[in-house]
C-alpha atoms as a PDB file:
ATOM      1  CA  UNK A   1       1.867 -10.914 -15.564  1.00  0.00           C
ATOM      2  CA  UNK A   2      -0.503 -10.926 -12.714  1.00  0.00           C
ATOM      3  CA  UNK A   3      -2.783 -13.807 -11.511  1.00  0.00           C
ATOM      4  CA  UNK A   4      -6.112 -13.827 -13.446  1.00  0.00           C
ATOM      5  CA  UNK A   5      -7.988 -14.568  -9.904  1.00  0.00           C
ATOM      6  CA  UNK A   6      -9.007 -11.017  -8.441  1.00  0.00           C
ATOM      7  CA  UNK A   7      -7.467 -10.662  -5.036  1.00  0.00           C
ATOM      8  CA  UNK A   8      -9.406  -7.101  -4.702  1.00  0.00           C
ATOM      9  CA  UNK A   9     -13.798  -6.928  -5.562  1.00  0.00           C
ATOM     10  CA  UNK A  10     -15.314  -3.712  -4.783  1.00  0.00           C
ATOM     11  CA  UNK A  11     -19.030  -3.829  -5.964  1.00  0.00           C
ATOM     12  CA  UNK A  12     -20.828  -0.582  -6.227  1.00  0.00           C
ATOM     13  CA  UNK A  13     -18.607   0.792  -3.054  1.00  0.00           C
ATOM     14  CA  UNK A  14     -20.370   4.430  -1.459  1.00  0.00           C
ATOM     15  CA  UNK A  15     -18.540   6.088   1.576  1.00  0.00           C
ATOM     16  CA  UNK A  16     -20.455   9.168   2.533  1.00  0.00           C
ATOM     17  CA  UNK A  17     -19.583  10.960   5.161  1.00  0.00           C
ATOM     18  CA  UNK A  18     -20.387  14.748   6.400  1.00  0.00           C
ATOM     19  CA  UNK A  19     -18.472  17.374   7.108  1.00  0.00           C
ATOM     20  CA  UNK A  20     -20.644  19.973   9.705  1.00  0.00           C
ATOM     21  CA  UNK A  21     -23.262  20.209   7.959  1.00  0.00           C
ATOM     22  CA  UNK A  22     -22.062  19.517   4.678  1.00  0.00           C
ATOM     23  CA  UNK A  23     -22.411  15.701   3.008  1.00  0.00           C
ATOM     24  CA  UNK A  24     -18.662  14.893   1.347  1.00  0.00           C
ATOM     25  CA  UNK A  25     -19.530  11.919  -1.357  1.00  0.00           C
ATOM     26  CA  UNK A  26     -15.814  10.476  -1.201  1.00  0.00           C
ATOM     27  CA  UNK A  27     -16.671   7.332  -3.109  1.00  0.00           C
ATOM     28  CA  UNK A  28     -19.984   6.924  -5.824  1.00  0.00           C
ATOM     29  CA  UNK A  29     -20.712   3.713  -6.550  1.00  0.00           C
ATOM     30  CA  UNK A  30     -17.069   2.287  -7.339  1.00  0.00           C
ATOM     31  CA  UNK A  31     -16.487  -1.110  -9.221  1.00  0.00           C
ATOM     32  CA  UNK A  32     -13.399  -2.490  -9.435  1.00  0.00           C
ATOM     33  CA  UNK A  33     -11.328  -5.760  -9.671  1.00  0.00           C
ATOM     34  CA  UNK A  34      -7.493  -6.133  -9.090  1.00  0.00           C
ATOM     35  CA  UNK A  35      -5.472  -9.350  -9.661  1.00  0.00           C
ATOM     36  CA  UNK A  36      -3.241 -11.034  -7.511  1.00  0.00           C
ATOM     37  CA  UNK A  37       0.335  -9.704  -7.673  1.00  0.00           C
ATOM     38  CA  UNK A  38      -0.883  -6.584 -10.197  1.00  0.00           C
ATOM     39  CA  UNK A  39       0.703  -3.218  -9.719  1.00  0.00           C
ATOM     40  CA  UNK A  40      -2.447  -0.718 -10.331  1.00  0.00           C
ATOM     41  CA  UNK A  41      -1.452   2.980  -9.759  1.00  0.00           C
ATOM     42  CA  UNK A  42      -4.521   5.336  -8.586  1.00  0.00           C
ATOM     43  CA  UNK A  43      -4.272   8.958  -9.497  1.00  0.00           C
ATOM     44  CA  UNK A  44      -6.239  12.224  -9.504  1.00  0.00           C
ATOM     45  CA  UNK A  45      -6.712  15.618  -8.351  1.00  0.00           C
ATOM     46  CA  UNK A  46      -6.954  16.130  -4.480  1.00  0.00           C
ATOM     47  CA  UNK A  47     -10.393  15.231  -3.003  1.00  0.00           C
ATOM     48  CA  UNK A  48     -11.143  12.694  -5.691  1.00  0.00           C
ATOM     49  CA  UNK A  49     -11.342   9.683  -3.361  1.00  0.00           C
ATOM     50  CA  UNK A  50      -7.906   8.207  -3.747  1.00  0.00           C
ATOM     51  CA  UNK A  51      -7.263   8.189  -0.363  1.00  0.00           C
ATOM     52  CA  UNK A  52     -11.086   7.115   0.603  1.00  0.00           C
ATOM     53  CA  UNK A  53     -10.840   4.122  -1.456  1.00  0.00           C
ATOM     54  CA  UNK A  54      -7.360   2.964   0.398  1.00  0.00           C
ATOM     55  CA  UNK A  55      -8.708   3.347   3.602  1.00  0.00           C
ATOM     56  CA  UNK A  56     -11.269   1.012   2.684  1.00  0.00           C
ATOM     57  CA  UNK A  57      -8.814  -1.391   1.307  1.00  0.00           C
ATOM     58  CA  UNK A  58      -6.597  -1.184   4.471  1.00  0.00           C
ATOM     59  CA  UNK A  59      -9.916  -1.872   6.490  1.00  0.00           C
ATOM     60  CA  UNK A  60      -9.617   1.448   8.391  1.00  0.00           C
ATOM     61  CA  UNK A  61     -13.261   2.883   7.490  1.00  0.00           C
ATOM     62  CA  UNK A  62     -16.274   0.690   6.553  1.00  0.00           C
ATOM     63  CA  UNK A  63     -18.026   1.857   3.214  1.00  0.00           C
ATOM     64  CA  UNK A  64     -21.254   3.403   3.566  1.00  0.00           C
ATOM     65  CA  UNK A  65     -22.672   1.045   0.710  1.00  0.00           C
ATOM     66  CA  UNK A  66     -21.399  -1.846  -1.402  1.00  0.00           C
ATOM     67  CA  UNK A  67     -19.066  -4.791  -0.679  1.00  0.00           C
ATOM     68  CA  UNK A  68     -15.461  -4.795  -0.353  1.00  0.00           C
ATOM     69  CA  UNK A  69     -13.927  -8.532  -0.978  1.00  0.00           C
ATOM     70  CA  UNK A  70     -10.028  -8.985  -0.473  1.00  0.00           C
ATOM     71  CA  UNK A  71      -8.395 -12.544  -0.528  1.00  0.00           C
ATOM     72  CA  UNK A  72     -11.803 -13.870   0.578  1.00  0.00           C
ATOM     73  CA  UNK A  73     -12.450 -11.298   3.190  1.00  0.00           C
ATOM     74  CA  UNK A  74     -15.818  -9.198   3.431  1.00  0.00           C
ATOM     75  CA  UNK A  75     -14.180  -5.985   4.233  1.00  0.00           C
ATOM     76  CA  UNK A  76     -17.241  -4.232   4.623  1.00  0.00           C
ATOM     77  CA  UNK A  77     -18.922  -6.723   7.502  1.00  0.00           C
ATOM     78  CA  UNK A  78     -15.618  -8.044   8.880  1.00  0.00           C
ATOM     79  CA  UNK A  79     -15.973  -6.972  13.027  1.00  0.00           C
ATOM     80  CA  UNK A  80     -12.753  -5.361  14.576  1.00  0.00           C
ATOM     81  CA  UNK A  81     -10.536  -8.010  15.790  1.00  0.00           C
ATOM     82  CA  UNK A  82     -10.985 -10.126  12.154  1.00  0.00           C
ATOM     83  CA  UNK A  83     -10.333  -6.216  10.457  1.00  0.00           C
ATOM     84  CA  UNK A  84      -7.099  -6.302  13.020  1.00  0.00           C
ATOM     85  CA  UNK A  85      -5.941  -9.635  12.205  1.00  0.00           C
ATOM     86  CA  UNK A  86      -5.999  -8.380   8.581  1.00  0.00           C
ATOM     87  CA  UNK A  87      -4.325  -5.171   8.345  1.00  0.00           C
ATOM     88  CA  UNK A  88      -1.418  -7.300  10.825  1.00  0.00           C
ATOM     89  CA  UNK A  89      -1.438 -10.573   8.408  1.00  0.00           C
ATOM     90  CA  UNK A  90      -3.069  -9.000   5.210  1.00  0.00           C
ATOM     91  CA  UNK A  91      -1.801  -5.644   4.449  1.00  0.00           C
ATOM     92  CA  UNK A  92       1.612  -3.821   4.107  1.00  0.00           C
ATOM     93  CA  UNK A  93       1.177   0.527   4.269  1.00  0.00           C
ATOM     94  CA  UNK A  94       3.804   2.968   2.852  1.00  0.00           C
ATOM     95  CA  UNK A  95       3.383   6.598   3.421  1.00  0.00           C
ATOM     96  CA  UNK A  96       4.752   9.876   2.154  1.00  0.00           C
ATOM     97  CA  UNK A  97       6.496   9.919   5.642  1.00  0.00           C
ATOM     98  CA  UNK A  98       8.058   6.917   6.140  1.00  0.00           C
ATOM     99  CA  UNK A  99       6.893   6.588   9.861  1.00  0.00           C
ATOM    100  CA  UNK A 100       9.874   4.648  11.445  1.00  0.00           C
ATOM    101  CA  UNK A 101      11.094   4.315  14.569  1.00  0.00           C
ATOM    102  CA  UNK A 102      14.024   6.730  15.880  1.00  0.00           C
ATOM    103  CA  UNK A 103      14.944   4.714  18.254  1.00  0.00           C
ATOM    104  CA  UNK A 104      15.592   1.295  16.278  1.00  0.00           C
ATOM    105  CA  UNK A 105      17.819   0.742  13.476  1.00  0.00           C
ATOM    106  CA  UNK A 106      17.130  -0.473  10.143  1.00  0.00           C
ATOM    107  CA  UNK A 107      17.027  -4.070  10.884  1.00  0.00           C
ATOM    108  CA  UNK A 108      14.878  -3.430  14.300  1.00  0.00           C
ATOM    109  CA  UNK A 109      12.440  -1.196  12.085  1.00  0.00           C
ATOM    110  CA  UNK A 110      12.115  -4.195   9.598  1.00  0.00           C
ATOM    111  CA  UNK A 111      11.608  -6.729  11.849  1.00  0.00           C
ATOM    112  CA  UNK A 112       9.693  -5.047  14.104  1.00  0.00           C
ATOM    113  CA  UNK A 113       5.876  -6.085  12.707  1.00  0.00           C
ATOM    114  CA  UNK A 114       6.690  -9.893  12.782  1.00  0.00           C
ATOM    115  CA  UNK A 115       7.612  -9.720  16.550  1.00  0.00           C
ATOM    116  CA  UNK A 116       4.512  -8.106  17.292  1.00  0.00           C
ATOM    117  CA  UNK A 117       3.146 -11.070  15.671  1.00  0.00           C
ATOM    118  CA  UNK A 118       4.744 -13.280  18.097  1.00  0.00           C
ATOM    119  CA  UNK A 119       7.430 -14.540  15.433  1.00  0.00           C
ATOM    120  CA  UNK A 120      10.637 -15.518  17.778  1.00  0.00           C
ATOM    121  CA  UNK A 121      13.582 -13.139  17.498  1.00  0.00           C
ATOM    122  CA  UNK A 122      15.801 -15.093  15.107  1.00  0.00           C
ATOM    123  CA  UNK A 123      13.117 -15.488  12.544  1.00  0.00           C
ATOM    124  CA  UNK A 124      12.264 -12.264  12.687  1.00  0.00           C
ATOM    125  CA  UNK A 125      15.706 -10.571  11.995  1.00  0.00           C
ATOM    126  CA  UNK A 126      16.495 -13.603   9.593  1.00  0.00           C
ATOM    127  CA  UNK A 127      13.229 -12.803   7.147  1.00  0.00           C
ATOM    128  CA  UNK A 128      14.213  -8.945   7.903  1.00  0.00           C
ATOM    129  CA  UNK A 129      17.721  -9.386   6.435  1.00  0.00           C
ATOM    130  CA  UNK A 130      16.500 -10.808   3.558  1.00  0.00           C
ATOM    131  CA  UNK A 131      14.355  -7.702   2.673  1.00  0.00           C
ATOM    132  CA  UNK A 132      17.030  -5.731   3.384  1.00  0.00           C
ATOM    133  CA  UNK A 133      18.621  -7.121   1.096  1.00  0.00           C
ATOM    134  CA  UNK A 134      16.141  -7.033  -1.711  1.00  0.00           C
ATOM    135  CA  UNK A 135      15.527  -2.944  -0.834  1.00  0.00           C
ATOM    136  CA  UNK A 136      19.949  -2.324  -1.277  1.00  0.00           C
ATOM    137  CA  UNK A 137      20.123  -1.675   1.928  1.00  0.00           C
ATOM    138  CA  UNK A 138      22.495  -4.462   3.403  1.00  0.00           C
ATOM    139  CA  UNK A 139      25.006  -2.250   4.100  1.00  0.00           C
ATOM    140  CA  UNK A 140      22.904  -0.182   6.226  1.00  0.00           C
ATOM    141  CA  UNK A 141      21.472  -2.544   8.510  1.00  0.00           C
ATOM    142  CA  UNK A 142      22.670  -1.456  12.076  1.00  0.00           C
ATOM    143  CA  UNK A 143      22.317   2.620  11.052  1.00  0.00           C
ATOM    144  CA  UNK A 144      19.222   4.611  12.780  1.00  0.00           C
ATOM    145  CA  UNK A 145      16.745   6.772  10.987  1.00  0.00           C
ATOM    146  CA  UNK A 146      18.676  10.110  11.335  1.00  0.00           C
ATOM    147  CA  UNK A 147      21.609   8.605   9.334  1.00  0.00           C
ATOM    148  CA  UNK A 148      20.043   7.754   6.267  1.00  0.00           C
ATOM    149  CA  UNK A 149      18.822   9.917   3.613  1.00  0.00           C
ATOM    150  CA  UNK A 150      15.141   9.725   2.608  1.00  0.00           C
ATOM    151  CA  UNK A 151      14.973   7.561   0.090  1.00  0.00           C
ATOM    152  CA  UNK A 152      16.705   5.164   2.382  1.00  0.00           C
ATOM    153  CA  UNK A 153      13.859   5.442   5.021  1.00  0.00           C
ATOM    154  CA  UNK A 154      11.578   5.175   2.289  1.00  0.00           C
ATOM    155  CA  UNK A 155      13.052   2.065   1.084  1.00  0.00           C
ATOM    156  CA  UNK A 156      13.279   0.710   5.207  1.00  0.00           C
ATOM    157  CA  UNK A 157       9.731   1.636   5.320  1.00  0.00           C
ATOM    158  CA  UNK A 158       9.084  -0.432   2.096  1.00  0.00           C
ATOM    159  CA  UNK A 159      10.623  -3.332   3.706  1.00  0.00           C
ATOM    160  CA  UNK A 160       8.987  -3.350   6.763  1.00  0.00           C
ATOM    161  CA  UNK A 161       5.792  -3.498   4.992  1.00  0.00           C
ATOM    162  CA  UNK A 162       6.713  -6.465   3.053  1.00  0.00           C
ATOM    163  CA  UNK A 163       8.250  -8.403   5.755  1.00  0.00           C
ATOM    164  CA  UNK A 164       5.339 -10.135   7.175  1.00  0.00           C
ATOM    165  CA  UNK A 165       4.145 -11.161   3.281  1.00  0.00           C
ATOM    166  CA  UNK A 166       1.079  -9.509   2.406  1.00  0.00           C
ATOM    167  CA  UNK A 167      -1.275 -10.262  -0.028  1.00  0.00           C
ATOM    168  CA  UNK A 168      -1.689  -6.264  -0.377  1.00  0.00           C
ATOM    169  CA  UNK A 169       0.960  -3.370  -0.373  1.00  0.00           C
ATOM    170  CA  UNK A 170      -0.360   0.075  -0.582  1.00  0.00           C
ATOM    171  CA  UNK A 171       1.921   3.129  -1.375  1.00  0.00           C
ATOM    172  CA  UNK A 172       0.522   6.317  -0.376  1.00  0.00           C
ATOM    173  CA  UNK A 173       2.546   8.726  -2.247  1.00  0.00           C
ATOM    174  CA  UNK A 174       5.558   7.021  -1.577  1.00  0.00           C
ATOM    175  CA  UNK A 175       7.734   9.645  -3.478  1.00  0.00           C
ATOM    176  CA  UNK A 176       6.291  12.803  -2.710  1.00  0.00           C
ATOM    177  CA  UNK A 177       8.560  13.367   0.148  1.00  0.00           C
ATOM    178  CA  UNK A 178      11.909  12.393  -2.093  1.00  0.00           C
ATOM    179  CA  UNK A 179      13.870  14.248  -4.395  1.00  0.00           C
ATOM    180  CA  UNK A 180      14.074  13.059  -8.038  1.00  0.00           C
ATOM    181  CA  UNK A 181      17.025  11.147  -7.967  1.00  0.00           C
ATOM    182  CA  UNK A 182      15.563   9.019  -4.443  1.00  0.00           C
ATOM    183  CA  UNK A 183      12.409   9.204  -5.875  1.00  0.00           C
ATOM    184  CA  UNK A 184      13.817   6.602  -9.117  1.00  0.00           C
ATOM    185  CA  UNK A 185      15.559   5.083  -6.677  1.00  0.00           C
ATOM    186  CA  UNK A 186      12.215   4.191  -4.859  1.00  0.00           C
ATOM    187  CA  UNK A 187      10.417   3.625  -8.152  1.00  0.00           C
ATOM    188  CA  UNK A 188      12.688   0.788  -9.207  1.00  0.00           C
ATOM    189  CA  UNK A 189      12.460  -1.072  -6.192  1.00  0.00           C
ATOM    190  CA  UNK A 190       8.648  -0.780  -6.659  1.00  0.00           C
ATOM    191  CA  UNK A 191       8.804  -2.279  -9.956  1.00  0.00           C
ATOM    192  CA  UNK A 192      10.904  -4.697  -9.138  1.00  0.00           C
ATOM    193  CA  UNK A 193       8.623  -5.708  -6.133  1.00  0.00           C
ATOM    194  CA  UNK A 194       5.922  -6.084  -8.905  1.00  0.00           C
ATOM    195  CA  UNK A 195       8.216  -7.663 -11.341  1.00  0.00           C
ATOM    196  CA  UNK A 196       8.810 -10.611  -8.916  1.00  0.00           C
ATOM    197  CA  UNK A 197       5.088 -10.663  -7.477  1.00  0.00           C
ATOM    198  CA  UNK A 198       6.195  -9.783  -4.279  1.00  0.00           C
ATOM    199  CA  UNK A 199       2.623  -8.940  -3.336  1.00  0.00           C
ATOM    200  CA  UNK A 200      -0.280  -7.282  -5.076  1.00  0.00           C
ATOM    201  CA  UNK A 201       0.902  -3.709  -5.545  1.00  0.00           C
ATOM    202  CA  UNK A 202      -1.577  -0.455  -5.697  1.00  0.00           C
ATOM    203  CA  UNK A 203       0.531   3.220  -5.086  1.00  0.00           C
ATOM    204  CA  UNK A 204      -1.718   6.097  -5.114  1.00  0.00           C
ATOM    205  CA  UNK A 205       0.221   8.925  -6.765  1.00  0.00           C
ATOM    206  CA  UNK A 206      -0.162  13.052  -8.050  1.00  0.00           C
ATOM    207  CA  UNK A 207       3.123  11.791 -10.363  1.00  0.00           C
ATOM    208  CA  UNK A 208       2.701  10.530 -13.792  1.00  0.00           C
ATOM    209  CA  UNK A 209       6.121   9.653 -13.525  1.00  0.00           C
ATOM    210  CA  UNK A 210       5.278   7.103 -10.924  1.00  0.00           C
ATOM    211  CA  UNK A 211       1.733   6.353 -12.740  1.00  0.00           C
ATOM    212  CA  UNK A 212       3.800   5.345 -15.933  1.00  0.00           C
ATOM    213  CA  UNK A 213       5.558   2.464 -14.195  1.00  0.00           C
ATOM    214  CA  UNK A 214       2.151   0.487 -12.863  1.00  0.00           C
ATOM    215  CA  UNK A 215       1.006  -1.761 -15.311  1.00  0.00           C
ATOM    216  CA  UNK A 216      -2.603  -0.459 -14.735  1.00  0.00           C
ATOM    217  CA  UNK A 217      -3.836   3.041 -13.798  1.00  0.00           C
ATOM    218  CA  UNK A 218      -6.913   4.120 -12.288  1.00  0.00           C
ATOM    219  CA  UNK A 219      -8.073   7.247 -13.006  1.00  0.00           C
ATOM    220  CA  UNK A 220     -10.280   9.088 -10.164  1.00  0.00           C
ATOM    221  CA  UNK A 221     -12.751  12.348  -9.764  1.00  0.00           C
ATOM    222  CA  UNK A 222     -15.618  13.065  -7.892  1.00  0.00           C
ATOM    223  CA  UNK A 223     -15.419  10.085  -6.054  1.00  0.00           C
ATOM    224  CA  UNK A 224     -15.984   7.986  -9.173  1.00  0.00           C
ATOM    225  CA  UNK A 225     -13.195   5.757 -11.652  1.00  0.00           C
ATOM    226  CA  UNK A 226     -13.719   7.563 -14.812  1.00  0.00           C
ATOM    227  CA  UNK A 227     -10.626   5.487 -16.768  1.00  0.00           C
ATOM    228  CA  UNK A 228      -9.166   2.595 -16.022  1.00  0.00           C
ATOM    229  CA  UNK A 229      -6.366   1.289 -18.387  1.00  0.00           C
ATOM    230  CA  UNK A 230      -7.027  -2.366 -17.334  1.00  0.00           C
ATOM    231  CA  UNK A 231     -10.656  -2.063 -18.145  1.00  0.00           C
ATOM    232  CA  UNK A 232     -12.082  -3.771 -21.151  1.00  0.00           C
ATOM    233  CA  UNK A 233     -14.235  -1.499 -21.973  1.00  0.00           C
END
């Protein structure tokens, strides 16, 4: 079960933004809490804010209106090197494309965040083989990105967001790039990340499939939540 202590308060969040001439409401007045190590999926039809309200979360955009609180942090008045130090510290990003680098292997990718971070070598590959590890991938450590398939790189990609501990994982669409049988391949290791409170775990997702396996879902449209399975109401 996840921590009762929210990790995650948006209060009466607006981002409004325009587009030429036209003004795009991406996000009306959202509410929301999330608990620490919940996995909370996000779904809804295209242009209903799901990606809006990540970007937030990530501390990529400011809202236009409302306050954004995560592990303590006022997202939406945080300046830009405290916004930096979180997404570095904070925050762990999967996307639909996996976003590694061709150059580096599996264990490079992985470890690659935490020597940006100044961690020394050995550390770095030591904490990187032990996610690795947890993702199945052990026996793949020393292959690049064009040898593995792409539920592999997915899975790489999941474990170089984890490495440096975050309080927050996001998953944008982390399956939407996979076929079905990588895609369950992916899933699992995302429930097992939530299983063993890994981190806090919110994967915005088209897929009920995926939706299914979150222990919450938040239902989006016009910008607004208009069910949320973890709500009491």
């Amino acid at each position: 079960m996840a921590d009762k202590t929210p990790l995650i308060s948006l209060r009466n969040v607006t981002r409004h933004y325009k587009t030429g001439e036209r003004p795009v409401h991406a996000l009306d007045g959202v509410s929301l809490e999330i608990a620490r190590n919940e996995f909370v999926a996000v779904t809804g039809p295209s242009g209903c804010g799901k990606s809006t309200l990540i970007h937030l979360l990530a501390g990529l955009e400011y809202p236009t209106a409302g306050e954004i609180l995560v592990d303590g942090l006022a997202l939406h008045s945080a300046n830009d090197k405290a916004l930096t130090e979180y997404r570095r510290r904070q925050v762990g990003l999967v996307f639909q494309f996996f976003n590694l680098l061709p150059t580096m292997n599996v264990l490079e990718n992985v470890s690659f965040p935490l020597l940006l971070q100044g961690v020394p070598l050995r550390e770095s590959e030591k904490r990187a083989a032990e996610l690795i590890e947890i993702v199945g991938l052990s026996e793949r450590w020393n292959h690049f990105t064009h040898q593995l398939s792409g539920g592999e790189q997915q899975r790489t990609a999941i474990a170089r967001a984890l490495v440096h501990r975050p309080a927050l994982l996001i998953a944008d669409e982390p399956t939407g790039n996979l076929d079905s049988h990588s895609a369950a391949t992916v899933m699992e290791l995302l429930e097992k990340i939530a299983a063993e409170r890994l981190t806090t775990l919110i994967v915005v997702t088209h897929s009920d499939e995926v939706a299914r396996a979150a222990t919450r879902r938040v239902e989006m449209r016009d910008g607004k939540v208009v069910r949320d399975s973890g709500s009491p109401s």
